[in-house]
N, C-alpha and C. Protein backbone atom coordinates (compact mmCIF):
# COMPACT_ATOMS: atom_id res chain seq x y z
N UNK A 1 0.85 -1.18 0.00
CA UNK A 1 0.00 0.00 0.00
C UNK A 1 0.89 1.23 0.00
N UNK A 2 0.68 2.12 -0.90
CA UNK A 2 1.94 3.16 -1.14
C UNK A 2 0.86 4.55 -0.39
N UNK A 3 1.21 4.61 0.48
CA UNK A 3 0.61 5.56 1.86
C UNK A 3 -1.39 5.57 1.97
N UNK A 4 -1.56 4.31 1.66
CA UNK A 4 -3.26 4.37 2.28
C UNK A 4 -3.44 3.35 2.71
N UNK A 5 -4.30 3.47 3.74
CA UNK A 5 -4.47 2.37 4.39
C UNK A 5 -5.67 1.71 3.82
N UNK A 6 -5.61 0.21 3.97
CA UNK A 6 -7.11 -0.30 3.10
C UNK A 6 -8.00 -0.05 4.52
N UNK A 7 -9.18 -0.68 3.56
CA UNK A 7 -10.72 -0.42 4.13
C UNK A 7 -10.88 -1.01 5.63
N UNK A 8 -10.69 -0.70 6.94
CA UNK A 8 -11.04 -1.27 8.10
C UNK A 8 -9.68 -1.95 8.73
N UNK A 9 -8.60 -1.48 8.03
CA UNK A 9 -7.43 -1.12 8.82
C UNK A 9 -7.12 -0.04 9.87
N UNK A 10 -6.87 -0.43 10.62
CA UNK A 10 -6.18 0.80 11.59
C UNK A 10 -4.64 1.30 12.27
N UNK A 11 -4.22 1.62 12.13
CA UNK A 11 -2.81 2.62 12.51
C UNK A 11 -2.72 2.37 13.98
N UNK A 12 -2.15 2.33 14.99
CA UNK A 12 -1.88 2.81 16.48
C UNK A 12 -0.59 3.04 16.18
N UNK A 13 0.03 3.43 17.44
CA UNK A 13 1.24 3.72 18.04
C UNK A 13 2.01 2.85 18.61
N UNK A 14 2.97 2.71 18.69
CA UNK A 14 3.45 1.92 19.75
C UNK A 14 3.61 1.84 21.21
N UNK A 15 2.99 3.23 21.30
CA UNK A 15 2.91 3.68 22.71
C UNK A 15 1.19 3.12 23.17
N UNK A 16 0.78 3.54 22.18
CA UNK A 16 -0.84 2.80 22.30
C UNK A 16 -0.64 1.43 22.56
N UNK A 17 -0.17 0.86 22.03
CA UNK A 17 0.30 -0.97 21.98
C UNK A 17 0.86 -1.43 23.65
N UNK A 18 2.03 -0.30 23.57
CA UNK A 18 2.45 -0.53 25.45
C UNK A 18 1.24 -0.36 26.06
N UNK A 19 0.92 0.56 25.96
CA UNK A 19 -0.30 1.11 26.85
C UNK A 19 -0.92 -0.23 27.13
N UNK A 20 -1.91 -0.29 26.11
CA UNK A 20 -2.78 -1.40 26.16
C UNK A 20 -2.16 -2.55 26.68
N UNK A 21 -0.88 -3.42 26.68
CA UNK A 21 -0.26 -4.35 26.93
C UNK A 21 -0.43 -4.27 28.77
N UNK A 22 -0.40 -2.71 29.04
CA UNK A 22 0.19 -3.11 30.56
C UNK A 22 -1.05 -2.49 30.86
N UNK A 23 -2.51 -1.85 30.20
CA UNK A 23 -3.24 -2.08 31.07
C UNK A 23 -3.98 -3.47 30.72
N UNK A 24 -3.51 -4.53 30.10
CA UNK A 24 -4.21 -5.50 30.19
C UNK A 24 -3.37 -6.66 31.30
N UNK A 25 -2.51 -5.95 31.40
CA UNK A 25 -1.63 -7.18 32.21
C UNK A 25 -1.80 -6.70 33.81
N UNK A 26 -2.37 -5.39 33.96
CA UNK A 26 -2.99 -5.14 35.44
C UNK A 26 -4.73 -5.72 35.44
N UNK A 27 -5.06 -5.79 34.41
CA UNK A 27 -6.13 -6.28 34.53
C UNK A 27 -6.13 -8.21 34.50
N UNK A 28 -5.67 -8.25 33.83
CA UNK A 28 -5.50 -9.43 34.40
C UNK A 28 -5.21 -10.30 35.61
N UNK A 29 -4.14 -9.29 36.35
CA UNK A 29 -3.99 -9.42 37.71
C UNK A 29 -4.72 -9.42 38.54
N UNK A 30 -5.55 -7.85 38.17
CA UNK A 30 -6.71 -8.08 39.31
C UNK A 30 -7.46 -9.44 39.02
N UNK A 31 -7.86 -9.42 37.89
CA UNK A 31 -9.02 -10.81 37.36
C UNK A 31 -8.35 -12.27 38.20
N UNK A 32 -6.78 -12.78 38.33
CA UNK A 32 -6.63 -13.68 38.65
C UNK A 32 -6.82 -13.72 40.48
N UNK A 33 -6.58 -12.18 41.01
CA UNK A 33 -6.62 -12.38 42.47
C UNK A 33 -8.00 -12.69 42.76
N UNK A 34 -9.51 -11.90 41.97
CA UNK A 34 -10.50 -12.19 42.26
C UNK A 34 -10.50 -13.44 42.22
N UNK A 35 -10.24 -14.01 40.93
CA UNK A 35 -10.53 -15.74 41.24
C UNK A 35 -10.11 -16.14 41.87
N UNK A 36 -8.97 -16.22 42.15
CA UNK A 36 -8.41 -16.92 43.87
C UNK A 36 -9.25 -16.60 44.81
N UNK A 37 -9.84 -15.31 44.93
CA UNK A 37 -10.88 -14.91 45.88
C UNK A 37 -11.94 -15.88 46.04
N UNK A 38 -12.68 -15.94 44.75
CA UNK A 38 -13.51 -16.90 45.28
C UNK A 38 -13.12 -18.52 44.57
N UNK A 39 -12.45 -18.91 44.68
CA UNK A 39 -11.87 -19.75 44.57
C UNK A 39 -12.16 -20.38 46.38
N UNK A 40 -11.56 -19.52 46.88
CA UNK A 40 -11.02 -19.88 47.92
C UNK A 40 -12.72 -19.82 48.86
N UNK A 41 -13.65 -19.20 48.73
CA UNK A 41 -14.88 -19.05 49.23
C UNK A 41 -16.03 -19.95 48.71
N UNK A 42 -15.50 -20.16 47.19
CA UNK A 42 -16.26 -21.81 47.10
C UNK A 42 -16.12 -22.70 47.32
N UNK A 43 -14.20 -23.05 47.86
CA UNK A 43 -14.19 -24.28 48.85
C UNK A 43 -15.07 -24.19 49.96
N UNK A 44 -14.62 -22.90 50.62
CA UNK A 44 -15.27 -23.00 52.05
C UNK A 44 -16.54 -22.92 51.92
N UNK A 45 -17.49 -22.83 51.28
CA UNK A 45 -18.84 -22.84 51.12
C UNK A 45 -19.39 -24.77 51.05
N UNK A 46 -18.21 -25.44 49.99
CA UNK A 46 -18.73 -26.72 49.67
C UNK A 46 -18.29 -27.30 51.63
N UNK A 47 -17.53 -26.88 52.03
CA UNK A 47 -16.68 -27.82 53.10
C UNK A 47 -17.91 -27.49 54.06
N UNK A 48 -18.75 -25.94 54.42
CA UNK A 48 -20.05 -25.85 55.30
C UNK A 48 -21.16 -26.96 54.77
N UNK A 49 -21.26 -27.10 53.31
CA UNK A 49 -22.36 -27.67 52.98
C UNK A 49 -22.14 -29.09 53.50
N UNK A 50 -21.09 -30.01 53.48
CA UNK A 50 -20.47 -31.43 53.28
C UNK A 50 -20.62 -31.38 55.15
N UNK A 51 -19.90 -30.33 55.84
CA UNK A 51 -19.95 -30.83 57.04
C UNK A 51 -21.50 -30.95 58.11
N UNK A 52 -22.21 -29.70 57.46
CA UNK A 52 -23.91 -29.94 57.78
C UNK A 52 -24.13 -31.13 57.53
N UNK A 53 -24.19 -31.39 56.35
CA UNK A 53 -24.95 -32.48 56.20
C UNK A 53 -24.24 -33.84 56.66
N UNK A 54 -23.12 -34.36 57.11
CA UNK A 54 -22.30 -35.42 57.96
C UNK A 54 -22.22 -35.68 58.97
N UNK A 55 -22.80 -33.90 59.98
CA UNK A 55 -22.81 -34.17 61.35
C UNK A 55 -24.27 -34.94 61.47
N UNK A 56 -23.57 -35.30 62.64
CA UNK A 56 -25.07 -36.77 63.32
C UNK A 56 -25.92 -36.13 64.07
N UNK A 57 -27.28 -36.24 63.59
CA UNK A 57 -28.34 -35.43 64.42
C UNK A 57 -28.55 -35.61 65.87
N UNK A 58 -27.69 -36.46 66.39
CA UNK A 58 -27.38 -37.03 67.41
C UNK A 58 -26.56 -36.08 68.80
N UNK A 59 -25.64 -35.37 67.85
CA UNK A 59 -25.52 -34.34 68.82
C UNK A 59 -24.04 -35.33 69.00
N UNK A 60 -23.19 -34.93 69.79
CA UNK A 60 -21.73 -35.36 70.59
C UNK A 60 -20.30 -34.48 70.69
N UNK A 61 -19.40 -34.89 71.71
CA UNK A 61 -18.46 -33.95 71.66
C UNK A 61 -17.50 -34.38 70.64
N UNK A 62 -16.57 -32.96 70.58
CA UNK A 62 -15.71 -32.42 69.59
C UNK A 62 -14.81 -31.54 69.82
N UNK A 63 -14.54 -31.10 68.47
CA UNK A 63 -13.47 -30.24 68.70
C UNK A 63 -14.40 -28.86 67.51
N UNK A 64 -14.12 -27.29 67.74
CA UNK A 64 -15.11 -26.78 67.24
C UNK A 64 -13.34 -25.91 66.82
N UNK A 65 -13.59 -25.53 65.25
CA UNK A 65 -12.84 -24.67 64.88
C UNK A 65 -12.52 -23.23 65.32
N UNK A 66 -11.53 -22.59 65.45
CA UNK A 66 -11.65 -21.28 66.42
C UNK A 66 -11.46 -20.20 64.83
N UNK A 67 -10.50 -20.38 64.17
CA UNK A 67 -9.85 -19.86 63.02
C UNK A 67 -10.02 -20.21 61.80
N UNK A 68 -10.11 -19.59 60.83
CA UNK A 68 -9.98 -20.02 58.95
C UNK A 68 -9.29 -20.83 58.88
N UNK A 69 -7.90 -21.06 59.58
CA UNK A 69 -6.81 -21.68 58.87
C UNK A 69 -6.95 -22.78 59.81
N UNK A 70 -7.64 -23.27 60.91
CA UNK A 70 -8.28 -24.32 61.63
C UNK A 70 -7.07 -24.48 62.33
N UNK A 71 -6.01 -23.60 62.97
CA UNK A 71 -4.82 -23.53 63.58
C UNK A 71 -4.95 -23.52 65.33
N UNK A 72 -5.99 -23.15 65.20
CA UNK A 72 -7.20 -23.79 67.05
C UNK A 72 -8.37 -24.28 66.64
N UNK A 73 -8.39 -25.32 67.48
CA UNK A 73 -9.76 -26.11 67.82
C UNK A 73 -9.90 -25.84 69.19
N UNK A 74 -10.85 -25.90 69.95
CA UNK A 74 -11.35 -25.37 71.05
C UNK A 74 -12.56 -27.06 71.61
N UNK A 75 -12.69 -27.32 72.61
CA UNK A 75 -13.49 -28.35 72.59
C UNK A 75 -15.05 -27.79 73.00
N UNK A 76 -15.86 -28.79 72.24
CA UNK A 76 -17.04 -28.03 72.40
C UNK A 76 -18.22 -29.44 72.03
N UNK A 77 -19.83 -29.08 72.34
CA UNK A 77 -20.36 -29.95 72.86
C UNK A 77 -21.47 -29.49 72.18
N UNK A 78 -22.07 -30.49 70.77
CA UNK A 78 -23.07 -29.90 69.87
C UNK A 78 -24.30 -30.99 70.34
N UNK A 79 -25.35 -30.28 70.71
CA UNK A 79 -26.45 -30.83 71.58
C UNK A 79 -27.56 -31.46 70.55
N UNK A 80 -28.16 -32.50 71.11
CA UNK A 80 -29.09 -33.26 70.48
C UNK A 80 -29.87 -32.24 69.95
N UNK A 81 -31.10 -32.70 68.88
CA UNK A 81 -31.34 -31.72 68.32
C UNK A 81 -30.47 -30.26 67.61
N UNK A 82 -29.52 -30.29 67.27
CA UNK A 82 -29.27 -28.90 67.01
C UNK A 82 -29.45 -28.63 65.69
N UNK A 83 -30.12 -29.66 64.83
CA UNK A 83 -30.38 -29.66 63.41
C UNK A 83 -31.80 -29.03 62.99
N UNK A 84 -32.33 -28.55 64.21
CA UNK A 84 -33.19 -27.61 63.93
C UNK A 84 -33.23 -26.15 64.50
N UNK A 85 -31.64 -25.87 64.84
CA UNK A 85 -31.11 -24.48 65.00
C UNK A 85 -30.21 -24.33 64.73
N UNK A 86 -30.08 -23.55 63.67
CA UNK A 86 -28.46 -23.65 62.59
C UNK A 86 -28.64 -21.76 62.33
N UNK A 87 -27.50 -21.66 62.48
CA UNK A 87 -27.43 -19.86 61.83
C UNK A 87 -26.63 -20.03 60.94
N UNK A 88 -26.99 -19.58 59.80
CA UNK A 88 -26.68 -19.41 58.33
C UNK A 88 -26.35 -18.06 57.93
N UNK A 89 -25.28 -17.47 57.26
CA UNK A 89 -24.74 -16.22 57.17
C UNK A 89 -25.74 -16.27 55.62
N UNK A 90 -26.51 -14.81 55.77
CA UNK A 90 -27.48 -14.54 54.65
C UNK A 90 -26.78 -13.70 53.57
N UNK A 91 -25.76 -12.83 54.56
CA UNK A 91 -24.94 -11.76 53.54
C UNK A 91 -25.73 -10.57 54.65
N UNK A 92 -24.51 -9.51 54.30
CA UNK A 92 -24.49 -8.50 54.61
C UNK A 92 -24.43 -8.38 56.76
N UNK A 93 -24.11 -9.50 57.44
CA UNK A 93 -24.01 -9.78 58.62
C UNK A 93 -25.18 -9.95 59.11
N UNK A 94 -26.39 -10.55 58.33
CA UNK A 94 -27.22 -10.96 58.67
C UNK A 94 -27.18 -13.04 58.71
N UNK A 95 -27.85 -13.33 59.81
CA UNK A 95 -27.75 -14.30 60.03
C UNK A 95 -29.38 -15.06 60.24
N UNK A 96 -29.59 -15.88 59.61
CA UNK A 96 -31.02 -16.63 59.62
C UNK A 96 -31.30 -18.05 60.49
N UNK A 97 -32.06 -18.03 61.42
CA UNK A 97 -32.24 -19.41 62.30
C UNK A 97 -32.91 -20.04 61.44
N UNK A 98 -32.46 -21.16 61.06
CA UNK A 98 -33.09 -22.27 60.65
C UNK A 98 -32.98 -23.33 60.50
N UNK A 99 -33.26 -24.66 60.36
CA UNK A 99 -32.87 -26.01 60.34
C UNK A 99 -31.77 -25.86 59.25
N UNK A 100 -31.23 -27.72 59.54
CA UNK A 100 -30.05 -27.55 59.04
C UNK A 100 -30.86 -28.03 57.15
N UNK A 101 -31.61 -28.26 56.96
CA UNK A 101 -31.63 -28.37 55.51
C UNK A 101 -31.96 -27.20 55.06
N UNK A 102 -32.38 -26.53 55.37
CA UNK A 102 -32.98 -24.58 55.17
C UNK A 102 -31.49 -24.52 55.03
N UNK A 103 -30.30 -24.26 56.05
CA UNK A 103 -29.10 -23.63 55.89
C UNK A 103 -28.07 -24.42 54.64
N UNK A 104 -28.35 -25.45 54.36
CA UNK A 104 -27.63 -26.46 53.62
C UNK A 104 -28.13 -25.44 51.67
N UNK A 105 -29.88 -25.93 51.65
CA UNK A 105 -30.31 -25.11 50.50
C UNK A 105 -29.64 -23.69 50.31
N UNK A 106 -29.76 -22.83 51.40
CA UNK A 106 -29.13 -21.44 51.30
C UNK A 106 -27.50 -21.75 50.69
N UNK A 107 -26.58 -22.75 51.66
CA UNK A 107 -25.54 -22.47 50.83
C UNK A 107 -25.13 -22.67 49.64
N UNK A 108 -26.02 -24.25 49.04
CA UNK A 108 -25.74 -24.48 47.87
C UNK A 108 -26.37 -23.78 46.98
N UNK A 109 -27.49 -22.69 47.42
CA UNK A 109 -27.79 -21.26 46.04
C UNK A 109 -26.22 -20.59 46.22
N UNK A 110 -26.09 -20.29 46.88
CA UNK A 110 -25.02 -19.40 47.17
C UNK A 110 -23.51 -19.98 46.67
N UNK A 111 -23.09 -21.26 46.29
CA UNK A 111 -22.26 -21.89 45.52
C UNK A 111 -22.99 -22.09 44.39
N UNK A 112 -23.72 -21.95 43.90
CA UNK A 112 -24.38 -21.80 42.22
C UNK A 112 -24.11 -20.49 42.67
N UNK A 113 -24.17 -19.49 42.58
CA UNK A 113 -23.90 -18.14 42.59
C UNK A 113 -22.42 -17.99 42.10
N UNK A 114 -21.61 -18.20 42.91
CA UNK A 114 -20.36 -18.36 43.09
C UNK A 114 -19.68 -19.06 42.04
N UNK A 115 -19.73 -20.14 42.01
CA UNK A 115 -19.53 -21.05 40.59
C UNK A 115 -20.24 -20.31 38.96
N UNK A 116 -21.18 -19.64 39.00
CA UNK A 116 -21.55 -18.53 37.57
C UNK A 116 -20.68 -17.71 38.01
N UNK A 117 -20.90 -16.85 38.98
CA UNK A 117 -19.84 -15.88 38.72
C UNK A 117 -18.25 -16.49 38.45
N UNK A 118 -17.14 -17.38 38.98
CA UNK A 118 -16.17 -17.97 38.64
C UNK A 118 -16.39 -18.28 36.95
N UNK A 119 -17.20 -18.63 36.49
CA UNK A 119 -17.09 -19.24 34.74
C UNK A 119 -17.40 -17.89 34.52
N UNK A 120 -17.44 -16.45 34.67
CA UNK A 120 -17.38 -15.45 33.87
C UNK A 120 -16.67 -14.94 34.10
N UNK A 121 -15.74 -15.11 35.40
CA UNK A 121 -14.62 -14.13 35.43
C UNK A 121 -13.64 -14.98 34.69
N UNK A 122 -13.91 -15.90 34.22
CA UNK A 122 -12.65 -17.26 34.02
C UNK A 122 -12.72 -16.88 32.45
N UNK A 123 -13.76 -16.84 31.98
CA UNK A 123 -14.16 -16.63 30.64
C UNK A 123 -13.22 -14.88 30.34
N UNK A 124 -13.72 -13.98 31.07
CA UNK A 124 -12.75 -13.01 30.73
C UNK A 124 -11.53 -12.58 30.73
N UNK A 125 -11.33 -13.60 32.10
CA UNK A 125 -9.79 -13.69 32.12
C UNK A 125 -8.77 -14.43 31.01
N UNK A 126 -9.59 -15.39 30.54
CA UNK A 126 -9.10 -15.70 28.96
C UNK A 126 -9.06 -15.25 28.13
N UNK A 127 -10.24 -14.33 27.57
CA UNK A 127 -10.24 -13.52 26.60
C UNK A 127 -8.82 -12.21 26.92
N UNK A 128 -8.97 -11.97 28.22
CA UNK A 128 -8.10 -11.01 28.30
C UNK A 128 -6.45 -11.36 28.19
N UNK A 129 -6.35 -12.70 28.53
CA UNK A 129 -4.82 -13.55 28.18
C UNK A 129 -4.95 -13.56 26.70
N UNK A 130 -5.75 -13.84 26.23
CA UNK A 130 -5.74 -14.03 24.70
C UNK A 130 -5.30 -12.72 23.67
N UNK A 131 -5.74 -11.92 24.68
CA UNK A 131 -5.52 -10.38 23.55
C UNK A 131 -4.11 -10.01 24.51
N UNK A 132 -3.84 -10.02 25.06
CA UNK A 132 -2.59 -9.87 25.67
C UNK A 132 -1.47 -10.90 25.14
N UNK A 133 -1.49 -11.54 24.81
CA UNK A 133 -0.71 -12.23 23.93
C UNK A 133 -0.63 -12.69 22.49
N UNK A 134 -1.96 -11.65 21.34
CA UNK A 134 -1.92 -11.26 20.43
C UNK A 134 -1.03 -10.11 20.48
N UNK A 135 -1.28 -9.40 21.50
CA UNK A 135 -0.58 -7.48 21.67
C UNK A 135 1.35 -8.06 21.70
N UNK A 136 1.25 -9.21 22.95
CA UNK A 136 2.99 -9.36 22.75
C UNK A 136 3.38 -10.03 21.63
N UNK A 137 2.42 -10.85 21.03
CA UNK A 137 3.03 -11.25 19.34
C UNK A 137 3.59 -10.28 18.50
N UNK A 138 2.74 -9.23 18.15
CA UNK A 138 2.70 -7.34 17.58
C UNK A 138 3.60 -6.88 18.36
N UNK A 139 3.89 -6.36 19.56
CA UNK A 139 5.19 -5.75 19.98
C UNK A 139 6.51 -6.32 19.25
N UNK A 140 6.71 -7.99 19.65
CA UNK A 140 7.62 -8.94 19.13
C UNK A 140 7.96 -8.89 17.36
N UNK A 141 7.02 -8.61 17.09
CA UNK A 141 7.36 -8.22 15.68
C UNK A 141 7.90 -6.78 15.70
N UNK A 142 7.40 -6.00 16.22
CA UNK A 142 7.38 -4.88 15.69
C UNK A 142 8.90 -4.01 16.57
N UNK A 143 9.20 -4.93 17.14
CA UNK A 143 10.77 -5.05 17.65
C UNK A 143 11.64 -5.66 16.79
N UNK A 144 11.58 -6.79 16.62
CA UNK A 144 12.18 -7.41 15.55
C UNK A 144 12.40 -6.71 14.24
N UNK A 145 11.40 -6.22 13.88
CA UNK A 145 11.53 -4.78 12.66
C UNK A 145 12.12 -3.72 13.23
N UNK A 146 12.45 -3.02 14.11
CA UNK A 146 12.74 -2.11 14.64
C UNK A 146 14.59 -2.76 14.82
N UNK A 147 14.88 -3.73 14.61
CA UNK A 147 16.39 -4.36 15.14
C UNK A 147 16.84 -4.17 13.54
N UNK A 148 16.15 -4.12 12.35
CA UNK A 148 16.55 -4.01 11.04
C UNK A 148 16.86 -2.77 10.78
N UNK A 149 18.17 -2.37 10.04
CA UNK A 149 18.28 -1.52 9.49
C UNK A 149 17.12 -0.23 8.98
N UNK A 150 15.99 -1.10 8.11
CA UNK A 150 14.89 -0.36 7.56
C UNK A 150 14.10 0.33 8.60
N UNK A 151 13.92 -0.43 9.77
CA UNK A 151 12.97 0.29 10.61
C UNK A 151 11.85 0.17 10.18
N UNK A 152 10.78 0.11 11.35
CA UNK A 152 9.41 0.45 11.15
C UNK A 152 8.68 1.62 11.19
N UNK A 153 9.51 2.37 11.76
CA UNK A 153 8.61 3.92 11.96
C UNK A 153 8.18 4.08 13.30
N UNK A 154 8.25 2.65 14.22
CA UNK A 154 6.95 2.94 15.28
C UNK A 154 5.63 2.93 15.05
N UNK A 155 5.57 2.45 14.49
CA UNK A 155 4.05 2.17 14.28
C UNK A 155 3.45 0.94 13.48
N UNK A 156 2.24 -0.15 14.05
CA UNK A 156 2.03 -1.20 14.01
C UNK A 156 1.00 -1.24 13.07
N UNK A 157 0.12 -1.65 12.28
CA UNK A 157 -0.78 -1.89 11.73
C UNK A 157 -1.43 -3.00 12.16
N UNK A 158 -2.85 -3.26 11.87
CA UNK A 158 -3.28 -4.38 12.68
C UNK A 158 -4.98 -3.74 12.20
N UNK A 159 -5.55 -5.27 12.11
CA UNK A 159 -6.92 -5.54 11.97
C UNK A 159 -7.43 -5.06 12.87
């Protein structure tokens, strides 16, 4: 093309190209810490659901977790009947009395929640690896031209 660009081509910069490269590579970052985020909140959601439903309606002693990282146990004494008084975190520090299959249903909406949201942040976080490593293909070239004598000008062309 002797100085026009065809139909639905576009021009950037190379500074546009950085740009975009490193705000996609902060975005990405954030995107992977969220998923670890709930990553880490849909275990602990399946491990509430699995342990409701395993304890024995029977009631007996134990050991009762003090911490997240289960680094104290504390001994403690879960009373007959207690499968029809369960407090269930609703959101927002609200807490709901109810049997333990009421609290069991609540969590597993709340891991379907969790699990859609994870397949869309997962989904974007791909798309966003994907164009982030179209962008370092285009830099990589457009370095590689830039190491030649001829030079590129600084500037990339691209669909």
């Amino acid at each position: 093309m002797s100085g026009e660009q065809a139909e639905g081509e576009k021009t950037i910069t190379l500074e546009e190209l950085l740009a975009r490269a490193t705000e996609l590579r902060e975005y990405i970052t954030v995107l992977s810490n969220t998923i670890n985020n709930y990553v880490t909140q849909y275990r602990e959601l399946q491990l509430a659901s699995e342990t409701l439903k395993n304890l024995p309606e029977t009631g007996g002693e134990g050991f009762v977790v003090v911490d997240r990282l289960s680094s104290v146990l504390v001994p403690g004494i879960i009373k007959e009947g207690w499968a029809g008084s369960v407090l269930v975190n609703i959101g927002f520090g609200y807490y709901l009395k109810t049997t333990r299959d009421k609290a069991v249903e609540v969590i597993e909406k709340r891991i379907g929640s969790v699990n859609r949201l994870l397949d869309e942040l997962q989904k974007r976080y791909k798309a966003a690896l994907d164009e982030y490593s179209a962008l370092q293909g285009i830099l990589n070239q457009v370095y590689a031209e830039a190491e030649k004598p001829e030079g590129s000008g600084g500037q990339a062309t691209g669909g």
